[in-house]
C-alpha atoms as a PDB file:
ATOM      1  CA  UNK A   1      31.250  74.724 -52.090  1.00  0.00           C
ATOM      2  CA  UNK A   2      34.394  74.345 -54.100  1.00  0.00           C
ATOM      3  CA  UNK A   3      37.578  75.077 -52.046  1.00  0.00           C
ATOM      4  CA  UNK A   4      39.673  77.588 -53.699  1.00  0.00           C
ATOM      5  CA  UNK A   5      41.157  77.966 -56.930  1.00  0.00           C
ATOM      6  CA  UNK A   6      45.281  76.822 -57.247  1.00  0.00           C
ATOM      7  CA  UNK A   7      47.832  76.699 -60.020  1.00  0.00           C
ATOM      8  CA  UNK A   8      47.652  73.404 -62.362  1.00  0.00           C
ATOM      9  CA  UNK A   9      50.929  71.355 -61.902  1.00  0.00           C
ATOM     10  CA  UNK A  10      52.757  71.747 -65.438  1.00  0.00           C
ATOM     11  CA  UNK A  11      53.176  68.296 -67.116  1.00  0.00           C
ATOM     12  CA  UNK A  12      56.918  68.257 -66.409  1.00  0.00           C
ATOM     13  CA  UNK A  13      56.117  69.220 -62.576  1.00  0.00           C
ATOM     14  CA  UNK A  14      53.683  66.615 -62.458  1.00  0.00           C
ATOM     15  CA  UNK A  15      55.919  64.057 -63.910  1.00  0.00           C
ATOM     16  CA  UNK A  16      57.828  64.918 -61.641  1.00  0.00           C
ATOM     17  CA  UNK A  17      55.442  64.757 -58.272  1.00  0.00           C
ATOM     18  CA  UNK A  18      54.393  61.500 -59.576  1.00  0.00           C
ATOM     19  CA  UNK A  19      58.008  60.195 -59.692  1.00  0.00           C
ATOM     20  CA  UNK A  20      58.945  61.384 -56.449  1.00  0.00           C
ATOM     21  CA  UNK A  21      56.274  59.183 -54.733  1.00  0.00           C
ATOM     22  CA  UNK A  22      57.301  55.510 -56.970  1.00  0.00           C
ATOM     23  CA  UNK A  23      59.231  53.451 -54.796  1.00  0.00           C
ATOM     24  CA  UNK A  24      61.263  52.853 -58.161  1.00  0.00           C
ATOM     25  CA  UNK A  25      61.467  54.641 -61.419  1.00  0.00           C
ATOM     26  CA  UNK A  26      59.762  52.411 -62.748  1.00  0.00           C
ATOM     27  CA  UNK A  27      57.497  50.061 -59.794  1.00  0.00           C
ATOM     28  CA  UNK A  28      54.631  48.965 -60.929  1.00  0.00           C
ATOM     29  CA  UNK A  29      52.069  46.747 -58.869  1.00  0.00           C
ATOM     30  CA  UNK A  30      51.669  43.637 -60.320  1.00  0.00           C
ATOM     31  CA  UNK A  31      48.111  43.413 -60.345  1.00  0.00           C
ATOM     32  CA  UNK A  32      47.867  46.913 -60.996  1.00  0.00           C
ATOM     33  CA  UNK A  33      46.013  47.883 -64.532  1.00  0.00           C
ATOM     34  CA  UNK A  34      48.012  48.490 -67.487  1.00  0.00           C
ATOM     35  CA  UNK A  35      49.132  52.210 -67.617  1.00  0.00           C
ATOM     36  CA  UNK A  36      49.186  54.647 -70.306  1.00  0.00           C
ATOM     37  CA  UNK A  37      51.136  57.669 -70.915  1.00  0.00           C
ATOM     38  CA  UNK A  38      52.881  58.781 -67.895  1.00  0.00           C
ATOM     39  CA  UNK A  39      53.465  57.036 -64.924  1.00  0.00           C
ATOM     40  CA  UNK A  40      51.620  56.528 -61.855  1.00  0.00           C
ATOM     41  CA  UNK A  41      53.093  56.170 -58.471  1.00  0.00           C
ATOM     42  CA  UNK A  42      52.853  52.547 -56.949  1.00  0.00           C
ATOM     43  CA  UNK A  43      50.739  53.767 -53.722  1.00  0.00           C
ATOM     44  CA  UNK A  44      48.373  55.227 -56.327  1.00  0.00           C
ATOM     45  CA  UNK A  45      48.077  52.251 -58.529  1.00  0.00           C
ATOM     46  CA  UNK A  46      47.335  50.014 -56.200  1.00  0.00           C
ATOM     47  CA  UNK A  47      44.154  51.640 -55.181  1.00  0.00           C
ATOM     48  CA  UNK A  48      42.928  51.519 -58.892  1.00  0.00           C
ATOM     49  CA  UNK A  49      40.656  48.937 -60.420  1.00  0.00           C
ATOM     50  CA  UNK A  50      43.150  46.211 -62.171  1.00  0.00           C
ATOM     51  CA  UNK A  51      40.088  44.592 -64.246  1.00  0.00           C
ATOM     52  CA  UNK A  52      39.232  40.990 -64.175  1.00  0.00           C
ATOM     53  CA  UNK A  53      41.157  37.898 -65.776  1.00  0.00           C
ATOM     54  CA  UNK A  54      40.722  38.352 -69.737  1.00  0.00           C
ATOM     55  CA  UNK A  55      39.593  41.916 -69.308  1.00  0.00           C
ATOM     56  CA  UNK A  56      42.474  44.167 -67.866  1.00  0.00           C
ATOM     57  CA  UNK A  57      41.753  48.385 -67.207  1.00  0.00           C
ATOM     58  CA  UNK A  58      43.853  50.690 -67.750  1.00  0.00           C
ATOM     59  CA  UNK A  59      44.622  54.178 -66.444  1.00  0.00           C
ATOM     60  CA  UNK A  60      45.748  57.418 -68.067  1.00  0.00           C
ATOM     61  CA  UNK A  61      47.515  60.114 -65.579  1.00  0.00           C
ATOM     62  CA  UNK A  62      44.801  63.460 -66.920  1.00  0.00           C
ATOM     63  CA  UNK A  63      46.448  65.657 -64.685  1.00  0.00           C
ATOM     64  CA  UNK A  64      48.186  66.134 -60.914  1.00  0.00           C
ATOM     65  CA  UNK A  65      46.938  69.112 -58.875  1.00  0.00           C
ATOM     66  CA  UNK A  66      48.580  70.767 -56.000  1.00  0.00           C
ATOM     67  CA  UNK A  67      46.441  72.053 -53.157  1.00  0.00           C
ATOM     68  CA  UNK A  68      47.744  72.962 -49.966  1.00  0.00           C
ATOM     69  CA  UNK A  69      49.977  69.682 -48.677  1.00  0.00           C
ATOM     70  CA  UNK A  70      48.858  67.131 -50.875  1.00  0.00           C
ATOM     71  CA  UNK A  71      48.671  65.869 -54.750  1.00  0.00           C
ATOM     72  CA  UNK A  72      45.453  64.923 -56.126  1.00  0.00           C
ATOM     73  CA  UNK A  73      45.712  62.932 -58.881  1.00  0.00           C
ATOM     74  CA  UNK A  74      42.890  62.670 -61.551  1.00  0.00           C
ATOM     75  CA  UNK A  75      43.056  59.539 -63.555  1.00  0.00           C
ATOM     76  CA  UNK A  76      40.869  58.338 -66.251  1.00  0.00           C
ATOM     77  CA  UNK A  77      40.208  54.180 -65.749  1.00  0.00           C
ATOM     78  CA  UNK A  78      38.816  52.590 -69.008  1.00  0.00           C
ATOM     79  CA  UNK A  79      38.578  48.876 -70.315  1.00  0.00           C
ATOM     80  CA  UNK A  80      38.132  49.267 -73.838  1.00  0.00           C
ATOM     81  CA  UNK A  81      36.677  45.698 -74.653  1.00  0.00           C
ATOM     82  CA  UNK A  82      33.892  45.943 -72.276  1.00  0.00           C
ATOM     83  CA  UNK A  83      33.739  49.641 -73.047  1.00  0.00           C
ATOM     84  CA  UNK A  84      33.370  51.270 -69.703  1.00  0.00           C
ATOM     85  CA  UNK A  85      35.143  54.072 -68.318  1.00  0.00           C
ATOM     86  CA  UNK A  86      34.877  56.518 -65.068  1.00  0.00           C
ATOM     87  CA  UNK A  87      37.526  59.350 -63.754  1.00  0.00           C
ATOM     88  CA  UNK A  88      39.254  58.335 -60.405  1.00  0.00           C
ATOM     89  CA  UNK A  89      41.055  60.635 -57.845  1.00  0.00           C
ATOM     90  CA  UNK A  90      43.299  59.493 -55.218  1.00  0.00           C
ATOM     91  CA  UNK A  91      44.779  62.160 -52.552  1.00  0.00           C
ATOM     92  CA  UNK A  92      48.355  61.317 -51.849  1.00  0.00           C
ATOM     93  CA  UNK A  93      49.312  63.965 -48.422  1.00  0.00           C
ATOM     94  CA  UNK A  94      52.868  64.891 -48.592  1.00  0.00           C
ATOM     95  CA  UNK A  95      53.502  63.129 -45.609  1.00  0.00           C
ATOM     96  CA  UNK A  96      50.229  60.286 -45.723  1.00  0.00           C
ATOM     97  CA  UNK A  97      48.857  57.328 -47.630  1.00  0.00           C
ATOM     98  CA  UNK A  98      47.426  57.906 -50.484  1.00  0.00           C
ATOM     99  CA  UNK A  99      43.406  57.896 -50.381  1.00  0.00           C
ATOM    100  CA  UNK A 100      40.575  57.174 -53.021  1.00  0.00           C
ATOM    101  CA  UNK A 101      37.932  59.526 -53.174  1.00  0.00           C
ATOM    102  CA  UNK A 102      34.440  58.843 -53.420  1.00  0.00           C
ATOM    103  CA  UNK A 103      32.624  62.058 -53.775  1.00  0.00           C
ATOM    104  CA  UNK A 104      34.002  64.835 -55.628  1.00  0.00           C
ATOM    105  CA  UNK A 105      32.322  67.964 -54.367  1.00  0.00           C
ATOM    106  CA  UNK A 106      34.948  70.431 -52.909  1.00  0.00           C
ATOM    107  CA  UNK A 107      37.639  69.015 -54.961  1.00  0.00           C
ATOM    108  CA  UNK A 108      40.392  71.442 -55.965  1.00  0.00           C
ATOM    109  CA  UNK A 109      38.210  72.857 -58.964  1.00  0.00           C
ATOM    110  CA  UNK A 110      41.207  74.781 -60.895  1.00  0.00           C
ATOM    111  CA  UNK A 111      41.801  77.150 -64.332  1.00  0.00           C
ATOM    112  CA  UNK A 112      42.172  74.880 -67.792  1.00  0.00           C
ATOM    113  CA  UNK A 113      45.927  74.844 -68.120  1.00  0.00           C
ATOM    114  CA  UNK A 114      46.700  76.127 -72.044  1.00  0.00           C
ATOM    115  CA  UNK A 115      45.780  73.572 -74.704  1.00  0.00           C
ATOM    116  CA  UNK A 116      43.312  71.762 -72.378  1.00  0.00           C
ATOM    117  CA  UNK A 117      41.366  69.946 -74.605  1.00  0.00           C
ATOM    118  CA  UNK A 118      37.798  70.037 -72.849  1.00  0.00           C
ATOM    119  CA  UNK A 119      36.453  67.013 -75.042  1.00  0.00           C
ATOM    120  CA  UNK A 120      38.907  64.952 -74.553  1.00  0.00           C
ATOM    121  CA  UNK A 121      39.728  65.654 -70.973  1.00  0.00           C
ATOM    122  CA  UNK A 122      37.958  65.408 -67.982  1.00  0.00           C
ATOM    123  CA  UNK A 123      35.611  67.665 -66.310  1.00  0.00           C
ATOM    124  CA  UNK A 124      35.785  66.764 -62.320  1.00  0.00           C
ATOM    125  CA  UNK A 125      32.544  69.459 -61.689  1.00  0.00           C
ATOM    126  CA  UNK A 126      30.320  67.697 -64.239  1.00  0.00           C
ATOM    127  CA  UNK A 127      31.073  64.042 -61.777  1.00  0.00           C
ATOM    128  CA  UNK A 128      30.259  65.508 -57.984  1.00  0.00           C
ATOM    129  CA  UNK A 129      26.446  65.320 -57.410  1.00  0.00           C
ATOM    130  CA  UNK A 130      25.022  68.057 -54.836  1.00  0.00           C
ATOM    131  CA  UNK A 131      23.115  66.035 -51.994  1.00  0.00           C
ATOM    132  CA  UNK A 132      19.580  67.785 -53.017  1.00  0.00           C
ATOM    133  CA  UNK A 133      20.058  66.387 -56.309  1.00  0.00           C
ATOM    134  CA  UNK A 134      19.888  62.705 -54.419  1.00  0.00           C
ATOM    135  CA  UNK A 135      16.757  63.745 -52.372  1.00  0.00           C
ATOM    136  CA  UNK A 136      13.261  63.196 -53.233  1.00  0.00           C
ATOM    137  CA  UNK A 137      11.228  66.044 -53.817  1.00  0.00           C
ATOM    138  CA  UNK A 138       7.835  65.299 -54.004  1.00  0.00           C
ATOM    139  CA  UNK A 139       5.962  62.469 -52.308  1.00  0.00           C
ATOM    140  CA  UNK A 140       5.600  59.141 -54.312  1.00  0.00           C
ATOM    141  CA  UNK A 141       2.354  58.799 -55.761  1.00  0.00           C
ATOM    142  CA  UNK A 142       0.263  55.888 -56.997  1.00  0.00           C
ATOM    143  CA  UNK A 143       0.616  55.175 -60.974  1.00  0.00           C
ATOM    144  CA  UNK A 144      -1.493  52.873 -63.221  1.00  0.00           C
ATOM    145  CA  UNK A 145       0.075  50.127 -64.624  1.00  0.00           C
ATOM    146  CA  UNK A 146      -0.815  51.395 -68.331  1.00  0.00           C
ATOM    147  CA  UNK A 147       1.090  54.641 -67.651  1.00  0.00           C
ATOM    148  CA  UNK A 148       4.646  53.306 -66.003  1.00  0.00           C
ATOM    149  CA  UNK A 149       4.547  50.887 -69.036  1.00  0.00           C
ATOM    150  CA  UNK A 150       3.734  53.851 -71.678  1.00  0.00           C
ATOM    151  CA  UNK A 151       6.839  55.675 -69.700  1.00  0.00           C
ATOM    152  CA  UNK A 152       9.070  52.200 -69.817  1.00  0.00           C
ATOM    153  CA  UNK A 153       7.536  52.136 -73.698  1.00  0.00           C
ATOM    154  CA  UNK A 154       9.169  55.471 -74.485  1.00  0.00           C
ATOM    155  CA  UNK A 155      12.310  55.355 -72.886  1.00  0.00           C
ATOM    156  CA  UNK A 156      12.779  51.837 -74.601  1.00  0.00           C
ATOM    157  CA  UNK A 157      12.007  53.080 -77.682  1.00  0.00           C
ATOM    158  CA  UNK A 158      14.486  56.000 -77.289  1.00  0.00           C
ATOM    159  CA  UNK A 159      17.335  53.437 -76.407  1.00  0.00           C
ATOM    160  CA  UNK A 160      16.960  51.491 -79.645  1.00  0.00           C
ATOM    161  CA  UNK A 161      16.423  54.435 -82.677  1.00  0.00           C
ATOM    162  CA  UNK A 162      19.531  55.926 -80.447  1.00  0.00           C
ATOM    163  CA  UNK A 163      22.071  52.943 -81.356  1.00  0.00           C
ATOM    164  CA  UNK A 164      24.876  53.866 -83.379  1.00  0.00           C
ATOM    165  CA  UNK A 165      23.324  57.659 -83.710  1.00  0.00           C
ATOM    166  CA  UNK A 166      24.209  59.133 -80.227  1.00  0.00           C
ATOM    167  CA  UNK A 167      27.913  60.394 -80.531  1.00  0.00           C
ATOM    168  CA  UNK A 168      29.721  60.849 -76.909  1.00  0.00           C
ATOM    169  CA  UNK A 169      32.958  61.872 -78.321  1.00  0.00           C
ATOM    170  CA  UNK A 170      32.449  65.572 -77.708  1.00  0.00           C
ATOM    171  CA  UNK A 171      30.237  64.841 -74.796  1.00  0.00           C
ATOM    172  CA  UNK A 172      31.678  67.741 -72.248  1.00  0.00           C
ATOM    173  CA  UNK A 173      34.353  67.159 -69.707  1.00  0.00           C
ATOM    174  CA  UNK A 174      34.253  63.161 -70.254  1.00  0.00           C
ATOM    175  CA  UNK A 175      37.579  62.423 -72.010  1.00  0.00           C
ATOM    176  CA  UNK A 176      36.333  62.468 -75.422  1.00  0.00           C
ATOM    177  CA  UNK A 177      33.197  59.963 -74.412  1.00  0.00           C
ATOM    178  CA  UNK A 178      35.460  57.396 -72.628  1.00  0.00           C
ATOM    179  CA  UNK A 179      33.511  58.185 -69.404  1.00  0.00           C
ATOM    180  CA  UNK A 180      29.766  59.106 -70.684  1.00  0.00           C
ATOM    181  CA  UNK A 181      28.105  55.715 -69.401  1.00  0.00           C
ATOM    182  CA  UNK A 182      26.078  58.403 -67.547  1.00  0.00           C
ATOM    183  CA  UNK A 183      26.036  61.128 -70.226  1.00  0.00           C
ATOM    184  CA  UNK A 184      23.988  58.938 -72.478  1.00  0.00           C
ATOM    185  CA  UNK A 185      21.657  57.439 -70.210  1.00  0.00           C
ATOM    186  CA  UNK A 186      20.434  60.387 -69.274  1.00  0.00           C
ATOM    187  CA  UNK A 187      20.401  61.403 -72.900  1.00  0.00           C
ATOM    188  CA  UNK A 188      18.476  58.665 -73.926  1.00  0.00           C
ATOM    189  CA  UNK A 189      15.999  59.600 -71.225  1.00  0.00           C
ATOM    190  CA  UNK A 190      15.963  63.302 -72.238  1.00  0.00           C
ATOM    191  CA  UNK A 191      15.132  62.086 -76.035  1.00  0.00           C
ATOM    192  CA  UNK A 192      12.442  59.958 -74.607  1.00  0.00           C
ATOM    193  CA  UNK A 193      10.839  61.874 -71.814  1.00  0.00           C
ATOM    194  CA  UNK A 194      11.329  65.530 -72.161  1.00  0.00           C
ATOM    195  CA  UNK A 195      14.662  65.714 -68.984  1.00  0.00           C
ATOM    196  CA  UNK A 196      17.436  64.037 -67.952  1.00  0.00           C
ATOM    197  CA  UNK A 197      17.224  61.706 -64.929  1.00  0.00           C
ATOM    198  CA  UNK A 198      19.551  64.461 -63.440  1.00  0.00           C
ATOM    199  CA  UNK A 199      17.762  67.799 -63.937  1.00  0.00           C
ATOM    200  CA  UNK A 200      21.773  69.066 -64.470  1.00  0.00           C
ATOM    201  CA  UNK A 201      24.956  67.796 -66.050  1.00  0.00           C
ATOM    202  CA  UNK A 202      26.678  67.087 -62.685  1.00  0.00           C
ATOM    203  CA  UNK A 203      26.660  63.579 -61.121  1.00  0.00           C
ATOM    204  CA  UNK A 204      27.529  61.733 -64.070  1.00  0.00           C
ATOM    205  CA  UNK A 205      29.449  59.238 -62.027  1.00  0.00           C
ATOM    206  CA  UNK A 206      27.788  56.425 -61.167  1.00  0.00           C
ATOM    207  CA  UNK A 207      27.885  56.010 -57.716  1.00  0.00           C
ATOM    208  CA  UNK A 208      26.363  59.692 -57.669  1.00  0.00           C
ATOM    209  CA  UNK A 209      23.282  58.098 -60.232  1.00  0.00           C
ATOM    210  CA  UNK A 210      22.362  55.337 -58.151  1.00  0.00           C
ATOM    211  CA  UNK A 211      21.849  57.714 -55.217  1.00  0.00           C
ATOM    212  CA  UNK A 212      19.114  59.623 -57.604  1.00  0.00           C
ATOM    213  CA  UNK A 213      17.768  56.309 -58.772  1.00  0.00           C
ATOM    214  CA  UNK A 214      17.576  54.577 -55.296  1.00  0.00           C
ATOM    215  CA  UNK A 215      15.940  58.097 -53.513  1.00  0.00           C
ATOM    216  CA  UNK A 216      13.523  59.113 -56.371  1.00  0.00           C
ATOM    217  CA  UNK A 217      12.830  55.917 -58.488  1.00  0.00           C
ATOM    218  CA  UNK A 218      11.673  52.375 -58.557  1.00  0.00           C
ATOM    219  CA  UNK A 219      13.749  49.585 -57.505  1.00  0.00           C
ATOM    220  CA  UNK A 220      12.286  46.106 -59.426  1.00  0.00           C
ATOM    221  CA  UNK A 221      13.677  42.741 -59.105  1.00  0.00           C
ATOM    222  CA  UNK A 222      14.242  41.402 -62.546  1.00  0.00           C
ATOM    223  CA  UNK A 223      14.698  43.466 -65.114  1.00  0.00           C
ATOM    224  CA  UNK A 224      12.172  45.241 -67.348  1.00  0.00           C
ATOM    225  CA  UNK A 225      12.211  47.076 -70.976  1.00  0.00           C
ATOM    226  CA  UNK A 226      12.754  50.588 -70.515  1.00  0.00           C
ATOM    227  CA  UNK A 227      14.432  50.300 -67.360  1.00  0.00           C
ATOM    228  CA  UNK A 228      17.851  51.915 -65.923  1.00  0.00           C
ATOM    229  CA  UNK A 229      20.912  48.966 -64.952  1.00  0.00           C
ATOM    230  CA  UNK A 230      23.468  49.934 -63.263  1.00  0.00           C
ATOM    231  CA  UNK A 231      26.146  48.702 -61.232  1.00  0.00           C
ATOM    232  CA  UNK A 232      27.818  51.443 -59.671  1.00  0.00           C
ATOM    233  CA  UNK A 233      31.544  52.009 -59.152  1.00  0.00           C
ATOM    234  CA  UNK A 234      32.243  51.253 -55.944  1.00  0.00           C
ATOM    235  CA  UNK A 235      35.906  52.597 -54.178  1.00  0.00           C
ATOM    236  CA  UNK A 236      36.722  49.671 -50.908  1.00  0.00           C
ATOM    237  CA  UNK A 237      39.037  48.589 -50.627  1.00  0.00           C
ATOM    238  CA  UNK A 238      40.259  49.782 -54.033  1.00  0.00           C
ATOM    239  CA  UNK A 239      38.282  51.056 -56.825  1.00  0.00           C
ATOM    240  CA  UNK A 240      36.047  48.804 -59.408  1.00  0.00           C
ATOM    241  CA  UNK A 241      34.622  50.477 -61.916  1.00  0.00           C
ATOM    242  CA  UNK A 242      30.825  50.005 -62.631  1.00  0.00           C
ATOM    243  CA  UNK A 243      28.377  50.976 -65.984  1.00  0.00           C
ATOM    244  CA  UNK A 244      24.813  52.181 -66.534  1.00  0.00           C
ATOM    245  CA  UNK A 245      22.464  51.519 -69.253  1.00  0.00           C
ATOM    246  CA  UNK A 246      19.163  50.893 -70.607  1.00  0.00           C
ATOM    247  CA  UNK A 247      17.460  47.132 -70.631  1.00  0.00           C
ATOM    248  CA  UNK A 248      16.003  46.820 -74.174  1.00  0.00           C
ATOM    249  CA  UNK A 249      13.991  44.583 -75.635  1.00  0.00           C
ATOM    250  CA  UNK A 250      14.459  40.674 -75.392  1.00  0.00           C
ATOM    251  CA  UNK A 251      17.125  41.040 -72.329  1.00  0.00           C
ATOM    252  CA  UNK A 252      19.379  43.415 -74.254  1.00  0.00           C
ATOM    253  CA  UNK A 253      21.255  46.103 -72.572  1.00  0.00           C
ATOM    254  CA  UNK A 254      22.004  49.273 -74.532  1.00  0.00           C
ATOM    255  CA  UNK A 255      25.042  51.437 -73.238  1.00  0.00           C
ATOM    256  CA  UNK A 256      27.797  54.192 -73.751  1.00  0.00           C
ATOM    257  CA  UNK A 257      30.916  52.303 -75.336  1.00  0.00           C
ATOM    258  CA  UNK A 258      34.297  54.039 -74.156  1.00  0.00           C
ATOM    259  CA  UNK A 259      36.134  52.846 -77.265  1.00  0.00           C
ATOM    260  CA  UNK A 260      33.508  53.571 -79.935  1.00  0.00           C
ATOM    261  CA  UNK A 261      31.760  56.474 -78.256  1.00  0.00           C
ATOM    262  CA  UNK A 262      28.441  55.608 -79.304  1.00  0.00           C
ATOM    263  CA  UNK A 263      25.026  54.270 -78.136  1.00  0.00           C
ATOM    264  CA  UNK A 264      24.902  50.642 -78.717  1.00  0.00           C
ATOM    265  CA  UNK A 265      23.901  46.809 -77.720  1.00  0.00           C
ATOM    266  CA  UNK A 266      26.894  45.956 -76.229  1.00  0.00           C
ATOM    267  CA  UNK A 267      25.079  43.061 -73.384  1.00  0.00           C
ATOM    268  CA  UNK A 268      22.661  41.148 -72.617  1.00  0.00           C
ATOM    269  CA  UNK A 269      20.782  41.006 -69.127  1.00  0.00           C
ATOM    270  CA  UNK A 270      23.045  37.975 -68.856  1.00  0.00           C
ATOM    271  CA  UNK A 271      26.397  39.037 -70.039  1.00  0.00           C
ATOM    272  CA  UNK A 272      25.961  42.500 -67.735  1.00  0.00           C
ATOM    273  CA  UNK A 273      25.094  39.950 -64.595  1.00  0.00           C
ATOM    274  CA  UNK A 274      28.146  37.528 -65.406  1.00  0.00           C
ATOM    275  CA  UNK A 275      30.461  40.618 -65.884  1.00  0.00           C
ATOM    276  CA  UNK A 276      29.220  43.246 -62.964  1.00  0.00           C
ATOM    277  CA  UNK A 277      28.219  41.243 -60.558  1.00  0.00           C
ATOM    278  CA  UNK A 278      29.332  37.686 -60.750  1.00  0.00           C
ATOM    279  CA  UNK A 279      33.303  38.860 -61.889  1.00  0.00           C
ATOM    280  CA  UNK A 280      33.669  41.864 -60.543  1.00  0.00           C
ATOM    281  CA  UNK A 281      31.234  41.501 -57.700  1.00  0.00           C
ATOM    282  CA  UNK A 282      29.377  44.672 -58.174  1.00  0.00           C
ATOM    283  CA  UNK A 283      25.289  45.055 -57.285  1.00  0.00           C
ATOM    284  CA  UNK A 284      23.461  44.566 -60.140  1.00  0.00           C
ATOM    285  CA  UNK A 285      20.060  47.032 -60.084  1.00  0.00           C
ATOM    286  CA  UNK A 286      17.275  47.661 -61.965  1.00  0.00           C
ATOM    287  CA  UNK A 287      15.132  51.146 -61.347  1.00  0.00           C
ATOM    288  CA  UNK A 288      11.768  51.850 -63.514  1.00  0.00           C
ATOM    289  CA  UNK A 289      11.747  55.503 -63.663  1.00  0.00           C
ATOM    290  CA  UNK A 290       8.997  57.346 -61.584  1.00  0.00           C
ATOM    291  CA  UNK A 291       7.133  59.709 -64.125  1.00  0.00           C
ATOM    292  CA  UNK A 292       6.658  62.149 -61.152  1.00  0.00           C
ATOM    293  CA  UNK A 293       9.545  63.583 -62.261  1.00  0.00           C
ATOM    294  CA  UNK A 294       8.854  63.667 -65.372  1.00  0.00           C
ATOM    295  CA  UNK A 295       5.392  65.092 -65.671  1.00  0.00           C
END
């Protein structure tokens, strides 16, 4: 249940807020990401992913809302090389510490300010997951081995013909395809197998997807054509940004780019483990999708 509706700071009054909390005009933390556009207060900035040596993030200010005695600030986190993106909001009380959080149902849902760009900004009701999304529905049930690799067959198939022909830019609510890593995935798998992994557009961060894919879908060691990686943004004891894609044929991993907003090959099985989990220190899992849910 969404809490109810308030005003949208103006861009001046959020300037504003934001300066207010910067223990100078213009503080910085040092090993802070690089920040674009307006600034960010230091409390705030220090909770944000700063990237990893050679590969820096940065953060864009979307927007500041006021609800009842605190500022929640929604803030898009990006590394363009790598090409992975996911919103972030931290709660700063009036009088508290500012606070990351991790699920986004019940935010502050508010009215599109005039000139909101919905393409290009961000959407916080498409990212919170309801919990029965993340709950199996129907009882697992034995599969032949010729059938989950017809399903893997498919779904790798759609992940190649969709390179370079799947557009994100005017994905909805995902700051112009910057933060679609989800989006397309479960495009792909609509292409491929008739729905979405998520039967709705919500949950399109990935620490909501890995809930659907660990409660309704099959964890496998190593990974296998067809299959969903993901490392999922994780938010202790700051925030570090994950991705999802598809493993492809010969250990290549197809995914969302935040800079080009398309489908493409952008890692390998290796590159994704030496990034995700061996640099940033995120879980690196592989899920075959159960066609239970697909049938």
């Amino acid at each position: 249940m969404l809490l109810s509706r308030r005003h949208l700071m103006t861009s001046a009054a959020a300037a504003t807020a934001a300066a207010a909390f910067m223990t100078s005009p213009k503080a910085r933390a040092q090993e802070g990401p690089d920040v674009v556009g307006r600034d960010i207060p230091n409390d705030v900035l220090q909770l944000l992913d700063p990237g990893v040596e050679g590969f820096r993030m940065k953060a864009v200010l979307d927007r500041v809302i006021e609800f009842g005695s605190a500022f929640y600030y929604v803030i898009v986190q990006f590394q363009e090389d790598m090409g992975i993106g996911e919103p972030v909001i931290i709660k700063k009380p009036i009088n508290g510490e500012a606070v990351i959080l991790e699920d986004f149902v019940g935010l502050p849902q508010v009215p599109a300010p005039a000139g909101f760009n919905d393409a290009e900004s961000v959407d916080l009701a498409l990212f919170a997951l309801a919990a029965e999304e993340a709950t199996a529905t129907r009882a697992p049930e034995p599969v032949t081995a010729a059938a989950s690799q017809r399903q893997d067959t498919k779904v790798l198939t759609s992940a190649a013909s969709s390179v370079n022909t799947l557009d994100s830019s005017t994905a909805r609510g995902t700051n112009g395809g910057r933060l679609a890593c989800a989006w397309a995935v479960n495009k792909v798998v609509e292409r491929a197998l008739g729905r979405p992994i998520l039967s709705g557009p919500n949950g399109l961060a990935t620490s909501n997807l890995v809930k659907v894919l660990r409660s309704k879908h099959v964890k496998v060691r190593t990974p296998v054509s067809g299959a969903i990686v993901i490392s999922p943004t994780m938010y202790s004891p700051r925030v570090n940004v994950g991705h999802v894609g598809i493993v492809g044929s010969g250990n290549k991993i197809y995914s969302n780019s935040s800079n080009k907003k398309q489908w493409i090959n952008n890692f390998t099985t290796d590159s994704w483990s030496n990034y995700y989990g061996s640099r940033k220190g995120l879980p690196v899992e592989y899920f075959r999708l159960d066609e239970i849910y697909f049938t």
